[in-house]
PDB file of N, CA and C in Angstrom:
ATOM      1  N   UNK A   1       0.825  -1.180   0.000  1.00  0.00           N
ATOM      2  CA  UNK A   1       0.000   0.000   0.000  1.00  0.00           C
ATOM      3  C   UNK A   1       0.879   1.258   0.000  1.00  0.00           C
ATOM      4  N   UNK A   2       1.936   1.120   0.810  1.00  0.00           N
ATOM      5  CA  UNK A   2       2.540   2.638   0.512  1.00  0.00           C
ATOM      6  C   UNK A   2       3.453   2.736  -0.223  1.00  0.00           C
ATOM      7  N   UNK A   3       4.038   1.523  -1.299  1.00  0.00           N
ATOM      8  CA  UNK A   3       4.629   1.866  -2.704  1.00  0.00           C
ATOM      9  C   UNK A   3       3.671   2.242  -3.731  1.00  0.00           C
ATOM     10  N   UNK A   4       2.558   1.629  -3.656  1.00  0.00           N
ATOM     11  CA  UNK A   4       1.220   2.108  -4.109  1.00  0.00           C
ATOM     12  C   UNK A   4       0.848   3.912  -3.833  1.00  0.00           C
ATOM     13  N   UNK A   5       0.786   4.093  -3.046  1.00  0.00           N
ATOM     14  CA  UNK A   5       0.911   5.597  -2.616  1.00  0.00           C
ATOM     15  C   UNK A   5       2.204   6.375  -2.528  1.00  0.00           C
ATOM     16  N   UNK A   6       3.630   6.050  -2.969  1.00  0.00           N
ATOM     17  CA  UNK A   6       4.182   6.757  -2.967  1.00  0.00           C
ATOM     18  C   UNK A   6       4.855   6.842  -1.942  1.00  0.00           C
ATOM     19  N   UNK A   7       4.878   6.460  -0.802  1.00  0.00           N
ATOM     20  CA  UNK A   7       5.337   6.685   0.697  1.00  0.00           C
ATOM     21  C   UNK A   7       6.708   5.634   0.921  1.00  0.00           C
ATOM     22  N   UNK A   8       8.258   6.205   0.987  1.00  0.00           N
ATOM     23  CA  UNK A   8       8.789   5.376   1.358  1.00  0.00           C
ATOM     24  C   UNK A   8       9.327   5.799   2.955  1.00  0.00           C
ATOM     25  N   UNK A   9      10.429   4.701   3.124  1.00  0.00           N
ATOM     26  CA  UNK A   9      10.856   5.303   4.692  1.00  0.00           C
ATOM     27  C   UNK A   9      12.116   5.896   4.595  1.00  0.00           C
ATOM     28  N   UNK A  10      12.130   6.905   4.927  1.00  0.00           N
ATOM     29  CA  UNK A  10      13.149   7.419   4.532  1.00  0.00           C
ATOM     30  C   UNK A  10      13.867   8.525   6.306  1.00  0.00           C
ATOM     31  N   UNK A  11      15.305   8.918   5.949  1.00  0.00           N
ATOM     32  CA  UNK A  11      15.416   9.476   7.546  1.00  0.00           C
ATOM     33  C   UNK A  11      15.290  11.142   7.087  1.00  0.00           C
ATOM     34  N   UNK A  12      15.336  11.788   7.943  1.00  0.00           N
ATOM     35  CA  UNK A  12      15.461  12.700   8.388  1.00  0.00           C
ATOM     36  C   UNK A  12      16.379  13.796   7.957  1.00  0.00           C
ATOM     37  N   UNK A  13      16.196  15.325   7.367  1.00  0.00           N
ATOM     38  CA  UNK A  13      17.561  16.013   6.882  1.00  0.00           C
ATOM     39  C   UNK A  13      17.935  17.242   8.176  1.00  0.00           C
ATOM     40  N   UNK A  14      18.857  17.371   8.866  1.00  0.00           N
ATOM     41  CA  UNK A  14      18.644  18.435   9.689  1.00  0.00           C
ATOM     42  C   UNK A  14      18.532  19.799   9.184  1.00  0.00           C
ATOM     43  N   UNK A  15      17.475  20.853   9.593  1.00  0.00           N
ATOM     44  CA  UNK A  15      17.561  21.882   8.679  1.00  0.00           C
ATOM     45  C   UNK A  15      17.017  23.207   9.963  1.00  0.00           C
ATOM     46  N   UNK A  16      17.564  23.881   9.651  1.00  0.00           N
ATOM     47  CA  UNK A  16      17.254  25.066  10.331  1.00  0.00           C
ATOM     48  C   UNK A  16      16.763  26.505   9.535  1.00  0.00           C
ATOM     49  N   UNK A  17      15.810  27.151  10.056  1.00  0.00           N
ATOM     50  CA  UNK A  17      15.650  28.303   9.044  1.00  0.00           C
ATOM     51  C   UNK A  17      15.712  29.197  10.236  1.00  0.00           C
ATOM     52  N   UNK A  18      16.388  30.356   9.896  1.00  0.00           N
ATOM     53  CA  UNK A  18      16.760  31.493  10.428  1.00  0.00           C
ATOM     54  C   UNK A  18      15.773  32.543  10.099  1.00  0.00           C
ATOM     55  N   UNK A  19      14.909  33.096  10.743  1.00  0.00           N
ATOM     56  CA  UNK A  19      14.089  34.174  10.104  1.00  0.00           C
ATOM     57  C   UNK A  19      14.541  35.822  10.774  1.00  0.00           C
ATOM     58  N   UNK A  20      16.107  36.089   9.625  1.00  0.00           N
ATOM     59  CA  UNK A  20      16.515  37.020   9.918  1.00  0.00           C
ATOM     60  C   UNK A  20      15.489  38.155   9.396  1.00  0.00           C
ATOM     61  N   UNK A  21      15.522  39.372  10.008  1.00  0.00           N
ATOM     62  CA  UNK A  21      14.456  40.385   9.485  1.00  0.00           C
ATOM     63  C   UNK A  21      15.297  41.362   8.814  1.00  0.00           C
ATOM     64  N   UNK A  22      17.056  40.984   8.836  1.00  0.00           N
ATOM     65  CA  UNK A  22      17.612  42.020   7.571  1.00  0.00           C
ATOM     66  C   UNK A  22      18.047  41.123   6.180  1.00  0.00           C
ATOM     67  N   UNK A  23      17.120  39.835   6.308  1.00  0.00           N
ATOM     68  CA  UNK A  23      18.305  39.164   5.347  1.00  0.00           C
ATOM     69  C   UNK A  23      18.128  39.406   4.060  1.00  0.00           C
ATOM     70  N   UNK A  24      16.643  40.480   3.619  1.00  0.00           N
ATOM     71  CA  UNK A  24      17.161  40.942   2.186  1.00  0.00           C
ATOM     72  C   UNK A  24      18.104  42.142   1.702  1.00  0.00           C
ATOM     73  N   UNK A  25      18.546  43.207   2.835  1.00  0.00           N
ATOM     74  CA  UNK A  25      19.456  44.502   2.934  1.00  0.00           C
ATOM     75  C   UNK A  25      20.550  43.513   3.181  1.00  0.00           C
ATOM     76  N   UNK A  26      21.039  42.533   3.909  1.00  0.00           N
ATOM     77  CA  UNK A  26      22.418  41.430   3.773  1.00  0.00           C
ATOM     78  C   UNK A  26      22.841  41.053   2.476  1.00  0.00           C
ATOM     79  N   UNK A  27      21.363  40.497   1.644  1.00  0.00           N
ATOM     80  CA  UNK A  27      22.052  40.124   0.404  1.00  0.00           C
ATOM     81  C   UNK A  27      21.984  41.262  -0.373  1.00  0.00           C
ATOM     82  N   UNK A  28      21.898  42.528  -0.667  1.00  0.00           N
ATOM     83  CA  UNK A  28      21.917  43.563  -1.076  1.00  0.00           C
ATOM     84  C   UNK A  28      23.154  43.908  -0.700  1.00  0.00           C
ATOM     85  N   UNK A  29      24.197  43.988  -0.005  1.00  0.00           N
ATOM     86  CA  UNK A  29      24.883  43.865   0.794  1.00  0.00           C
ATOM     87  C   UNK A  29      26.167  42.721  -0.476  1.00  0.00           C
ATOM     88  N   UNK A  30      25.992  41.764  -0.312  1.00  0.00           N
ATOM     89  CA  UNK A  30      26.272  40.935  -0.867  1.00  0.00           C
ATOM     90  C   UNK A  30      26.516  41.414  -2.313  1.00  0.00           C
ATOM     91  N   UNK A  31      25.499  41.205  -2.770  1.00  0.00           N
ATOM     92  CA  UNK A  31      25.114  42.109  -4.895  1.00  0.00           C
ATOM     93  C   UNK A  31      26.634  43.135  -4.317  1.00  0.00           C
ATOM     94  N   UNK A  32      26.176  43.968  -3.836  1.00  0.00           N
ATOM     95  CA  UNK A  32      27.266  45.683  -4.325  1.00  0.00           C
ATOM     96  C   UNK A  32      28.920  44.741  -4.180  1.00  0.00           C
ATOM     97  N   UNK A  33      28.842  44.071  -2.827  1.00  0.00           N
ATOM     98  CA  UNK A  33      30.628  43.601  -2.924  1.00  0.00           C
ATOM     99  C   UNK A  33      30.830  42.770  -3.888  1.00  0.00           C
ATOM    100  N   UNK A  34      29.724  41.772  -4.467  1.00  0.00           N
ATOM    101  CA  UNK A  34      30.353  40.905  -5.962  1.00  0.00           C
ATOM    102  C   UNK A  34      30.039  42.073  -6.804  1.00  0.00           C
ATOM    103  N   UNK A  35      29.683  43.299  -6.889  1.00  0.00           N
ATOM    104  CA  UNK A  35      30.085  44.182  -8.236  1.00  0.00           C
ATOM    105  C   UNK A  35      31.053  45.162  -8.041  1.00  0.00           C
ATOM    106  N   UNK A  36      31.517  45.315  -6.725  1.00  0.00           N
ATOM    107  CA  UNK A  36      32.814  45.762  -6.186  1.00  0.00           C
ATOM    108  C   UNK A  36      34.103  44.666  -7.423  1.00  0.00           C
ATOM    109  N   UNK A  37      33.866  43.593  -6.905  1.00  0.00           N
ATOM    110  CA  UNK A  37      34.942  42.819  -6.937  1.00  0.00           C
ATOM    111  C   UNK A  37      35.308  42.434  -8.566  1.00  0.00           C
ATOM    112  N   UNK A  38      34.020  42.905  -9.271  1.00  0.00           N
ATOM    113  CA  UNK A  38      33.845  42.686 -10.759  1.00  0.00           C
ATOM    114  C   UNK A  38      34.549  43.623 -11.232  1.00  0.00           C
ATOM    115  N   UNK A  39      34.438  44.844 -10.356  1.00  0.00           N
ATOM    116  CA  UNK A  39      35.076  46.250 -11.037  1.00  0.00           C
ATOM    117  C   UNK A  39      36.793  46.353 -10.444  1.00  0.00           C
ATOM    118  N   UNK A  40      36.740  45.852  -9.602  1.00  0.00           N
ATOM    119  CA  UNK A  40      38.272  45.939  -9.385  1.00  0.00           C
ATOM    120  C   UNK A  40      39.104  44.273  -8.995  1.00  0.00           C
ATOM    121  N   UNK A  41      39.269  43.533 -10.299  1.00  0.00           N
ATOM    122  CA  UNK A  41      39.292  42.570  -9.869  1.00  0.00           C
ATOM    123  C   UNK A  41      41.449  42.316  -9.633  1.00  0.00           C
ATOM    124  N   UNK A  42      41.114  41.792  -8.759  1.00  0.00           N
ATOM    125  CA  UNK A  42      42.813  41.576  -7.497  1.00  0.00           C
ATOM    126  C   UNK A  42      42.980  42.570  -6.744  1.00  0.00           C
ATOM    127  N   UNK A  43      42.135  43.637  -6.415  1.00  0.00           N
ATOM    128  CA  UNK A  43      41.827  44.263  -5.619  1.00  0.00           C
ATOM    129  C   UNK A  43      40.717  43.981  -4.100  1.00  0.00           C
ATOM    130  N   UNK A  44      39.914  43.733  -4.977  1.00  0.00           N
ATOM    131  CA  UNK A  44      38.384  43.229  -4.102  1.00  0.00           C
ATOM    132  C   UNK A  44      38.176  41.885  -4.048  1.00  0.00           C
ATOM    133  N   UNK A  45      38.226  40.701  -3.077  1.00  0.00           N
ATOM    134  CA  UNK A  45      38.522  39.583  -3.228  1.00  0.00           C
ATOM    135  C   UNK A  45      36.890  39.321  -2.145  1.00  0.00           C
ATOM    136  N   UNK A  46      35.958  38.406  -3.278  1.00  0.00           N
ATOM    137  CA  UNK A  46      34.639  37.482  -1.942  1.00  0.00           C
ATOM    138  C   UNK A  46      34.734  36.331  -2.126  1.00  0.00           C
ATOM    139  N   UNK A  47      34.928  35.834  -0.961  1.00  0.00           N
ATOM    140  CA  UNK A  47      34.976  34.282  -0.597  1.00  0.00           C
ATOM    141  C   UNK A  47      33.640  34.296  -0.022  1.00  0.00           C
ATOM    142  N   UNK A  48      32.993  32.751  -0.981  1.00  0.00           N
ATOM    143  CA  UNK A  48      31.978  32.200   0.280  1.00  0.00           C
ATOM    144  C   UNK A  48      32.812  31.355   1.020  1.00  0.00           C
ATOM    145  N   UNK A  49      31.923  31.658   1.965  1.00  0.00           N
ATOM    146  CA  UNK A  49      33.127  30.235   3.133  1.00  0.00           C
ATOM    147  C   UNK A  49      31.641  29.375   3.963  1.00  0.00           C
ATOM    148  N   UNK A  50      32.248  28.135   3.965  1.00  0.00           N
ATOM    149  CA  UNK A  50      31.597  27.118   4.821  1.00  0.00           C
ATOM    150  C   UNK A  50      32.756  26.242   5.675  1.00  0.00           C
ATOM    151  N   UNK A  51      32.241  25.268   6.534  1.00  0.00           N
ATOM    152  CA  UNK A  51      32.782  24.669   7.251  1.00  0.00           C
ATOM    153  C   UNK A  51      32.259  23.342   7.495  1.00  0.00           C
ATOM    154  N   UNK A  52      32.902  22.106   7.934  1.00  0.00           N
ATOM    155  CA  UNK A  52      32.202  20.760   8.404  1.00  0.00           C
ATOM    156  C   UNK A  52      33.130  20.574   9.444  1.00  0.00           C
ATOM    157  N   UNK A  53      32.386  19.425   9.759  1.00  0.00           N
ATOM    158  CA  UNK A  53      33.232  18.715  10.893  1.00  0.00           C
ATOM    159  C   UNK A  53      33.455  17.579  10.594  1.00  0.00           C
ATOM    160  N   UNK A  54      34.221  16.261  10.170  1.00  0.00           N
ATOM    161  CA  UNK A  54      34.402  15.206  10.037  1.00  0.00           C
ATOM    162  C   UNK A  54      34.550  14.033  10.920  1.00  0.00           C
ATOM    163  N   UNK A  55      33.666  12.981  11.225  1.00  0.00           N
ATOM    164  CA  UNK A  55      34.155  12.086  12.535  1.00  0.00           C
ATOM    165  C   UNK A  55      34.497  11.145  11.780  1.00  0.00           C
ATOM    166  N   UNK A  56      35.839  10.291  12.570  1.00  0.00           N
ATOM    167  CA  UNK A  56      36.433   9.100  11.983  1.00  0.00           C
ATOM    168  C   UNK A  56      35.475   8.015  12.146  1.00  0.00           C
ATOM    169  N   UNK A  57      34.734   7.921  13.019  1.00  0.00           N
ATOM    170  CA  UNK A  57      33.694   6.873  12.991  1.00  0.00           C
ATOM    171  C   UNK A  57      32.375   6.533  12.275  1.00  0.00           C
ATOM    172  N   UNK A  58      31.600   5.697  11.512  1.00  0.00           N
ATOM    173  CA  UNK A  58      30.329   5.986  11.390  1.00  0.00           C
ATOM    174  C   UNK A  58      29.253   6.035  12.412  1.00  0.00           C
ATOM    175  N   UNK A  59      28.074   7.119  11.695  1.00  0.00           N
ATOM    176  CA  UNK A  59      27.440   7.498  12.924  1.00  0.00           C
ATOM    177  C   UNK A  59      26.249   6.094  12.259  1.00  0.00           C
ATOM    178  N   UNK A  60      25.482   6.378  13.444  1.00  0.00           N
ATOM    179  CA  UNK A  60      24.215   5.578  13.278  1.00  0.00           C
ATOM    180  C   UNK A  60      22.637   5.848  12.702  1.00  0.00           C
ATOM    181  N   UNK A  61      22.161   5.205  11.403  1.00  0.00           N
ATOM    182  CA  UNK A  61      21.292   5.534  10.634  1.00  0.00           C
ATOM    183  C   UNK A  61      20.007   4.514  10.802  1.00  0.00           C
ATOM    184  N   UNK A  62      18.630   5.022  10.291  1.00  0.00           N
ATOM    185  CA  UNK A  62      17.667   3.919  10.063  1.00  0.00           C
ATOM    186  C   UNK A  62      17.557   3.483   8.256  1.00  0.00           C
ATOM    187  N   UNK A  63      16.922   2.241   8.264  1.00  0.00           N
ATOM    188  CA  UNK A  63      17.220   1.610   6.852  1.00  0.00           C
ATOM    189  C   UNK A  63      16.575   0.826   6.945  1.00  0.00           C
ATOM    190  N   UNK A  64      16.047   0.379   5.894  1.00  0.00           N
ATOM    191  CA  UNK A  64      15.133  -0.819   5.579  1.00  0.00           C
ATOM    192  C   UNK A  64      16.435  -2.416   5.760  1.00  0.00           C
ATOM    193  N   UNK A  65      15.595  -3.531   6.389  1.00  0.00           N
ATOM    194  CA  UNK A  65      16.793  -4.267   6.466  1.00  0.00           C
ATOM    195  C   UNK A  65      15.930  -5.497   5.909  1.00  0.00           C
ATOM    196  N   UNK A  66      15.969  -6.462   5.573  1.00  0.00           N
ATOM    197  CA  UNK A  66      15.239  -7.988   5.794  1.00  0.00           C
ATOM    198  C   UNK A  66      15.049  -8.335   6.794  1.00  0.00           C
ATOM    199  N   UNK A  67      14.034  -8.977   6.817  1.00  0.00           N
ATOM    200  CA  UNK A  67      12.484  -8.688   8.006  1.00  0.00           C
ATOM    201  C   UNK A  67      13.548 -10.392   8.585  1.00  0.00           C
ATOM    202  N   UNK A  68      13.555 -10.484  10.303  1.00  0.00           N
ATOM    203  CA  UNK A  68      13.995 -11.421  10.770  1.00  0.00           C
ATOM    204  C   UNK A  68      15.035 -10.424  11.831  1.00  0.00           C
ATOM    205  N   UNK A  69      15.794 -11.326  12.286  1.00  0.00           N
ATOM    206  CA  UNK A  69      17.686 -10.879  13.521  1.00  0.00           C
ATOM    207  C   UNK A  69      18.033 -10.535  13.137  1.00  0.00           C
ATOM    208  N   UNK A  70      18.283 -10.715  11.381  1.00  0.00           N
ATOM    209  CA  UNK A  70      19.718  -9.449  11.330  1.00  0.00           C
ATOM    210  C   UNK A  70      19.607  -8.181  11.358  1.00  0.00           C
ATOM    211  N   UNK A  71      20.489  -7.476  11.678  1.00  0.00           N
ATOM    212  CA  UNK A  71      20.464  -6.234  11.923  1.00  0.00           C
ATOM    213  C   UNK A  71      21.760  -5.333  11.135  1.00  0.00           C
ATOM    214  N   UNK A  72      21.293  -4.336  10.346  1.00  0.00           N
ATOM    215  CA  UNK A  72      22.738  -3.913   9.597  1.00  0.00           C
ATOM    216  C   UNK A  72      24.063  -3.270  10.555  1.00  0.00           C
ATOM    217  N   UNK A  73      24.540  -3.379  10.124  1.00  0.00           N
ATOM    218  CA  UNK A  73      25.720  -2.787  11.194  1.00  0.00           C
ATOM    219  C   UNK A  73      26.514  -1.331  11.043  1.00  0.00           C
ATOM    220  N   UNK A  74      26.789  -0.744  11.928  1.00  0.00           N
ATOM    221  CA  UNK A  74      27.445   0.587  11.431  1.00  0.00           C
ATOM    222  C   UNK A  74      29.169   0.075  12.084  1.00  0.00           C
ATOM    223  N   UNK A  75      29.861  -0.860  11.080  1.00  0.00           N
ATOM    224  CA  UNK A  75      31.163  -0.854  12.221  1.00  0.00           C
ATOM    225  C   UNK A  75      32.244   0.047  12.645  1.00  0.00           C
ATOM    226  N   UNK A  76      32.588  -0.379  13.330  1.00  0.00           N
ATOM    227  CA  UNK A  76      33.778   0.967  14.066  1.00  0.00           C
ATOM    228  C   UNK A  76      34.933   0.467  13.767  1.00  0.00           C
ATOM    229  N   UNK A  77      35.867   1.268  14.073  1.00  0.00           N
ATOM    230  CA  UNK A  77      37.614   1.036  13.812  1.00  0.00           C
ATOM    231  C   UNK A  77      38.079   0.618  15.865  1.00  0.00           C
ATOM    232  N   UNK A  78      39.129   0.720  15.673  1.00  0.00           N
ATOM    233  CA  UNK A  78      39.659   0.132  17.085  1.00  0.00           C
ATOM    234  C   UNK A  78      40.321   1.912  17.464  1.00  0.00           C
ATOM    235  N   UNK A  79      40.086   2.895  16.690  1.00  0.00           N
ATOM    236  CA  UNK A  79      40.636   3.865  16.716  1.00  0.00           C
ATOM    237  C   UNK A  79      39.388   4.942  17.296  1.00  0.00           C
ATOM    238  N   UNK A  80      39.928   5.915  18.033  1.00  0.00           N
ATOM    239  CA  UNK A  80      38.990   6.453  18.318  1.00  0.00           C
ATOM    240  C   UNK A  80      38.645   7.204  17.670  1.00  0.00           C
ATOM    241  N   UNK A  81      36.901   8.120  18.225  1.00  0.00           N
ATOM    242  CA  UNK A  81      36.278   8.689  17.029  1.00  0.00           C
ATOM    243  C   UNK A  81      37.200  10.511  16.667  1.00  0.00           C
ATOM    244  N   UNK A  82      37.950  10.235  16.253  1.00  0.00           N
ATOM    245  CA  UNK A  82      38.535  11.778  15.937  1.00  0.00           C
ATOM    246  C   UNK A  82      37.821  12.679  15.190  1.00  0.00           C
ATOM    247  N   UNK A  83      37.897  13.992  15.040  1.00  0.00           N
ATOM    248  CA  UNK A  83      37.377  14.804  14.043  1.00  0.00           C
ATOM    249  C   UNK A  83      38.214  15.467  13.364  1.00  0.00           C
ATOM    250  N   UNK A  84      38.399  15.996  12.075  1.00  0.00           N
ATOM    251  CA  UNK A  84      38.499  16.675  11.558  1.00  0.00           C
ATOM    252  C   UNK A  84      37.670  17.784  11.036  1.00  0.00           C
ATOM    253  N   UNK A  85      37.814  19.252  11.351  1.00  0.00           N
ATOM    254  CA  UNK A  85      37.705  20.286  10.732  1.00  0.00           C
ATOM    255  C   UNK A  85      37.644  20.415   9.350  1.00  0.00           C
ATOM    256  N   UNK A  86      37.263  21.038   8.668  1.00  0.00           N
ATOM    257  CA  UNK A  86      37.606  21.631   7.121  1.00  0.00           C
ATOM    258  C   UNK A  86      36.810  23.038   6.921  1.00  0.00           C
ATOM    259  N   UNK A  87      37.641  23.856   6.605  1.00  0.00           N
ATOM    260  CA  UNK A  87      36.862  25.285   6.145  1.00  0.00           C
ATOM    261  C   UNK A  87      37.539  25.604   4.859  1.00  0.00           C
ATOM    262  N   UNK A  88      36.616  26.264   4.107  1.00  0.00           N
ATOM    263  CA  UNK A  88      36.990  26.300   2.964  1.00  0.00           C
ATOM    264  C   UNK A  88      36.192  28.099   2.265  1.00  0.00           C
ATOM    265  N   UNK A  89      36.894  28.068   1.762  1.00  0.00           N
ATOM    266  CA  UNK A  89      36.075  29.083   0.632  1.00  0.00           C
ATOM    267  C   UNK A  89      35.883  29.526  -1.070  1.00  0.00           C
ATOM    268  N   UNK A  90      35.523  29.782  -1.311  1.00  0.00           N
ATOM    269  CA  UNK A  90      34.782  29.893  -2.986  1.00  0.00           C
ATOM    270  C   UNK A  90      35.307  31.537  -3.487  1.00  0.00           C
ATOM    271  N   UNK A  91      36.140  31.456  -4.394  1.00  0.00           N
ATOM    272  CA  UNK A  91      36.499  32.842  -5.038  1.00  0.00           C
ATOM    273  C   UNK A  91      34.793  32.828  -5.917  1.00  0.00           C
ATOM    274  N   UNK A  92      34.153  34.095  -5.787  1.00  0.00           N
ATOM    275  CA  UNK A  92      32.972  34.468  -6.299  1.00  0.00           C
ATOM    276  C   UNK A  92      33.121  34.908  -8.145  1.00  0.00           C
ATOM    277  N   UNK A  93      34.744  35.070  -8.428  1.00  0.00           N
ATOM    278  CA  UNK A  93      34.976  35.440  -9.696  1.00  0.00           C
ATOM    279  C   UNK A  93      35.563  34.339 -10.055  1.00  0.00           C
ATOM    280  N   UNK A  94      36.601  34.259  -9.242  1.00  0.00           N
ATOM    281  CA  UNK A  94      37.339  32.888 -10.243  1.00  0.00           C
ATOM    282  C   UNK A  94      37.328  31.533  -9.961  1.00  0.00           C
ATOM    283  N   UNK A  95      36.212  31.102  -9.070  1.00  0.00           N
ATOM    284  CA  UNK A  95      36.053  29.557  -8.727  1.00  0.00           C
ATOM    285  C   UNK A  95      36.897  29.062  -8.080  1.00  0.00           C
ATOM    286  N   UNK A  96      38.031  29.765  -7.616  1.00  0.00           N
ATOM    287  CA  UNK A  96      38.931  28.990  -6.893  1.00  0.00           C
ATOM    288  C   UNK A  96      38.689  28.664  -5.850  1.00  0.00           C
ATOM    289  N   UNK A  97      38.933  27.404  -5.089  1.00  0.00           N
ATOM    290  CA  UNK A  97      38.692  26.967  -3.546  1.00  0.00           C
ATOM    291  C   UNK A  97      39.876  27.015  -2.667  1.00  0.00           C
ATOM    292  N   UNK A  98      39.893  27.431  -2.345  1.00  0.00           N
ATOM    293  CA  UNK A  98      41.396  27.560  -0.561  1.00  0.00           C
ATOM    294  C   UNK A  98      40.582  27.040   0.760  1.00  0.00           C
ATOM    295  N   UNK A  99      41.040  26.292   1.159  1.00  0.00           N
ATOM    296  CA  UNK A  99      40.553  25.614   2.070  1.00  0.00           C
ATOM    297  C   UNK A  99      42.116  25.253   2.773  1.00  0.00           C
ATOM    298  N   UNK A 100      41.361  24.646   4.765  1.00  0.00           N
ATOM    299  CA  UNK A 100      42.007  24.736   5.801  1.00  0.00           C
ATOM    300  C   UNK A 100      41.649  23.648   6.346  1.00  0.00           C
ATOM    301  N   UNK A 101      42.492  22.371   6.891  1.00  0.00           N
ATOM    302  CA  UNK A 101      42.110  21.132   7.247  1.00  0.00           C
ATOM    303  C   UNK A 101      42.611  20.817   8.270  1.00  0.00           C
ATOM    304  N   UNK A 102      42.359  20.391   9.295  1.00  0.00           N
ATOM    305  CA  UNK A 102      43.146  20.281  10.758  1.00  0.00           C
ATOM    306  C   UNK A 102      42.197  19.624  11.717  1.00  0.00           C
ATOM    307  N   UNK A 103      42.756  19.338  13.103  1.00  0.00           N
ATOM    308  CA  UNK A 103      41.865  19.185  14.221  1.00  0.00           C
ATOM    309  C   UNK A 103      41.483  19.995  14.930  1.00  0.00           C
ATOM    310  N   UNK A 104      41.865  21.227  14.583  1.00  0.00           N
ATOM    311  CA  UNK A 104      41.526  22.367  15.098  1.00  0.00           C
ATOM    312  C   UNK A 104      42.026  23.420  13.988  1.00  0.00           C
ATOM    313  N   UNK A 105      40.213  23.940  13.657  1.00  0.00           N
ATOM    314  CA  UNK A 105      40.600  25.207  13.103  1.00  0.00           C
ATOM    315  C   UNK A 105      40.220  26.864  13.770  1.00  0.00           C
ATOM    316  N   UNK A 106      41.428  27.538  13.928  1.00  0.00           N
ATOM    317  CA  UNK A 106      41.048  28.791  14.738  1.00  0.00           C
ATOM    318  C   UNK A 106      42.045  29.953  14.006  1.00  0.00           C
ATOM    319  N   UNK A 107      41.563  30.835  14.984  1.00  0.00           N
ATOM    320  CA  UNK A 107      42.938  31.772  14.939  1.00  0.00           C
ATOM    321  C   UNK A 107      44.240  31.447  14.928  1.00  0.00           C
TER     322      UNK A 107
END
């Protein structure tokens, strides 16, 4: 019945919405420095930048499995769960990526 309807099982995406009340004068904001950077270019430099966090371990998910004991497994290493950092950023003119990889990224 619910491949019939369309319905599978599926998990969860984490998502957050921010309901900033300047965020269309921000991206306005945004527009003038990528036409800054158009007009003076190696002068005016915009990076988008993001960040993750990486764990050495797998985390734990839901999934369709075959109906019975078994159970899928998420296995681990004998190593502990470390993280890695990564920040990175996006030249807005020339596509380039520069990015920063460590166990700690700071000042």
């Amino acid at each position: 019945m619910l491949r019939r309807l369309g319905i599978a099982y599926k998990r969860a995406r984490l998502y957050i919405h921010s309901p900033d009340p300047h965020y269309f004068e921000k991206l306005a904001d945004v527009e003038s420095v990528k036409g800054e950077a158009k007009a003076n270019p190696g002068k005016v430099i915009v990076l988008f930048v993001d960040q993750v966090t990486v764990y050495l371990q797998p985390t734990l998910a839901c999934a369709y499995e075959e109906r019975g004991r078994h159970q899928g497994l998420a296995r681990l290493s004998t190593h502990t769960s470390t993280q890695t950092r990564v920040v990175a950023g996006l030249d807005c003119l020339t596509a380039q990526v520069v990015y920063l990889r460590g166990t700690y990224v700071g000042e």
